[in-house]
Protein backbone atom coordinates (compact mmCIF):
# COMPACT_ATOMS: atom_id res chain seq x y z
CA UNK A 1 221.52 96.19 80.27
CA UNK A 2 224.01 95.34 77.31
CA UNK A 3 222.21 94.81 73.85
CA UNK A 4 218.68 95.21 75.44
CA UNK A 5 216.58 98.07 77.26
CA UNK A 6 213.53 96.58 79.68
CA UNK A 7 210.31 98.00 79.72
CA UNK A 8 208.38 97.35 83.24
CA UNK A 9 204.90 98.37 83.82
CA UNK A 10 203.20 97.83 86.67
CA UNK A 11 199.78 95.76 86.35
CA UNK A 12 197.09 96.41 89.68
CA UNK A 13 198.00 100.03 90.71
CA UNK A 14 196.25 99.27 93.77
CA UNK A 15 198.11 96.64 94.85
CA UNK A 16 201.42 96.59 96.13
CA UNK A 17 204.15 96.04 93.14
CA UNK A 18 208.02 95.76 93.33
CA UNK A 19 211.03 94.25 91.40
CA UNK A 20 214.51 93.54 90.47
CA UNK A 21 216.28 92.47 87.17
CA UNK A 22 219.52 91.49 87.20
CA UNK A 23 221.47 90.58 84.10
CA UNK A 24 223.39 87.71 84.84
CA UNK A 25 225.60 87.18 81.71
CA UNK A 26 225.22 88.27 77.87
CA UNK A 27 220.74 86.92 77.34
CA UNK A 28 220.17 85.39 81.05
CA UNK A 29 218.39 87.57 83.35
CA UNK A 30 217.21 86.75 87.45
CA UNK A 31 213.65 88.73 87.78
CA UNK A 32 212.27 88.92 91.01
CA UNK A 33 209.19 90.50 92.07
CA UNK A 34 205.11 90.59 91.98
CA UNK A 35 202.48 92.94 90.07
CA UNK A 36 204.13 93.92 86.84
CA UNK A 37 205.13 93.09 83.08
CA UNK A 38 208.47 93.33 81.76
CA UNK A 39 209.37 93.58 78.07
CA UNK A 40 212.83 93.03 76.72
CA UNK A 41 213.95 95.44 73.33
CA UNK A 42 217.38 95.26 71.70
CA UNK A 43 219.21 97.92 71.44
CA UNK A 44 220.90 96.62 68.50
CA UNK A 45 220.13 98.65 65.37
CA UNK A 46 217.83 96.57 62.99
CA UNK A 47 217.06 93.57 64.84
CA UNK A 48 214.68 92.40 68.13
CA UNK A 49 214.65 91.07 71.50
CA UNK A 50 212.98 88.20 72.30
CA UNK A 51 212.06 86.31 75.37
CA UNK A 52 213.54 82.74 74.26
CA UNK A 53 212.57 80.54 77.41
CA UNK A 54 211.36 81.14 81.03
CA UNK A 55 212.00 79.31 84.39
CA UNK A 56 210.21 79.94 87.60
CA UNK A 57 212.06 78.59 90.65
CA UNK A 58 214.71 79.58 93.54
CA UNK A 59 218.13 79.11 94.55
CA UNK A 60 218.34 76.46 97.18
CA UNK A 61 222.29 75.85 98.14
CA UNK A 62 223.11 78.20 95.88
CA UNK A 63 222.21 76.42 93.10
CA UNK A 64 219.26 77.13 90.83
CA UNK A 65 215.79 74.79 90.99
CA UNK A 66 213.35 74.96 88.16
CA UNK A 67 209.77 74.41 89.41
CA UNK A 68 208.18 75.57 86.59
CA UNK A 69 209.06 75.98 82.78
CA UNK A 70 207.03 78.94 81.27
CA UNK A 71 205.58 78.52 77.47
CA UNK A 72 204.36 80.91 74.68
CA UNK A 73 201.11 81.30 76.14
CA UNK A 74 202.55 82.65 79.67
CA UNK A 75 204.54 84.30 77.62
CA UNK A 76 202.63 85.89 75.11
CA UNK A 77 204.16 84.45 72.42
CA UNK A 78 207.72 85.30 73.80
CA UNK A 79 207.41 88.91 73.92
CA UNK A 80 206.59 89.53 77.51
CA UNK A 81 207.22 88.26 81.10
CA UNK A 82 204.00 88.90 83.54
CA UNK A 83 205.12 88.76 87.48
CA UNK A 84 202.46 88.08 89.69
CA UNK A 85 204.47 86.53 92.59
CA UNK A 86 202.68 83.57 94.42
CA UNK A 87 199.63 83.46 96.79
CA UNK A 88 199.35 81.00 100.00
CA UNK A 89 196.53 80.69 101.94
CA UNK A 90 197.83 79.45 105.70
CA UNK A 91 195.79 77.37 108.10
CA UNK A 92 196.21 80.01 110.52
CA UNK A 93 193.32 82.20 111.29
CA UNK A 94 193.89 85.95 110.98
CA UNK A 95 191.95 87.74 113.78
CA UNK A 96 190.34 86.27 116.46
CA UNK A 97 187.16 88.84 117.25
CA UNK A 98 185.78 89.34 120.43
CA UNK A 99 182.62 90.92 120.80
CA UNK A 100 180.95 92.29 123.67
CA UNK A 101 177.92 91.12 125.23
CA UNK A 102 174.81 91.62 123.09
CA UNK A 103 176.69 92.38 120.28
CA UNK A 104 175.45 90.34 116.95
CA UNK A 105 178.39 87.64 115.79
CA UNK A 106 180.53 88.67 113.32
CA UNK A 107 181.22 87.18 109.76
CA UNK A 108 183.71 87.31 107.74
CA UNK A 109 184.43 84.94 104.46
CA UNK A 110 188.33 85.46 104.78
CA UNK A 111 188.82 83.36 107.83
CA UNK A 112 192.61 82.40 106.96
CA UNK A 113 195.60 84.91 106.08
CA UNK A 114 196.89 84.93 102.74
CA UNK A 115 200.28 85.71 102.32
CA UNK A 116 201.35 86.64 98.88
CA UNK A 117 205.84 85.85 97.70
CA UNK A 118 207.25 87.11 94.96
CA UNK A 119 207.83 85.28 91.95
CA UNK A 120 211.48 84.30 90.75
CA UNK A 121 212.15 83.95 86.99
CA UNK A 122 215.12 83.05 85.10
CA UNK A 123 214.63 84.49 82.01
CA UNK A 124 217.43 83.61 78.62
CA UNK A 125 216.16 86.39 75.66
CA UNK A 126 217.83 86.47 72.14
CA UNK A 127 218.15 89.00 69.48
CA UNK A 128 217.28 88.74 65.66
């Protein structure tokens, strides 16, 4: 990826996990994708990579919408991007249960679905 190598590590094995990095010119980078950290390095002899600033948004019209601007602490300091991706909880139920006659009712905290989107990230590094 030009000047840098990415490190991605995947943070709740149990869950599911997925992403994609594109480099979009020389330090800008799209990242799309839930359940994982990604580290920049530069593959320039004797210097860094660092994570310089961080945008969470979308394309709408093709054009880019910040919704969120990152800072050191969700970045640790600038040296690493966490993805969790977004969770919703709807208004619609997830399973209606029938239960037989005599049966005792059934109970569940989780009455709603949860749907969880992946998180979008425009991310400009730098080296030094």
């Amino acid at each position: 990826m030009g000047d840098y190598k990415v490190k991605v590590m995947y943070e709740k094995p149990n869950e599911p996990s997925f992403g994609i990095i594109i480099q979009e010119n020389e330090n800008e980078f799209l990242v799309i994708g839930m359940n994982m950290s990604i580290y920049f390095y530069s593959e320039v002899k004797n210097s860094i990579g660092y994570i310089g600033q961080v945008f969470e948004g979308g394309y709408k019209n093709e054009k880019w919408i910040t919704t969120r601007m990152m800072n050191g602490d969700e970045t640790y300091h600038n040296s690493m991007l966490r993805v969790f991706g977004r969770k919703f909880k709807t208004e619609k139920d997830i399973v209606k249960i029938t239960k037989k006659e005599g049966e005792p009712e059934a109970y569940s905290p989780s009455t709603k679905e949860v749907i969880t989107t992946p998180g979008i990230y425009k991310v400009i590094t730098y080296i030094r």
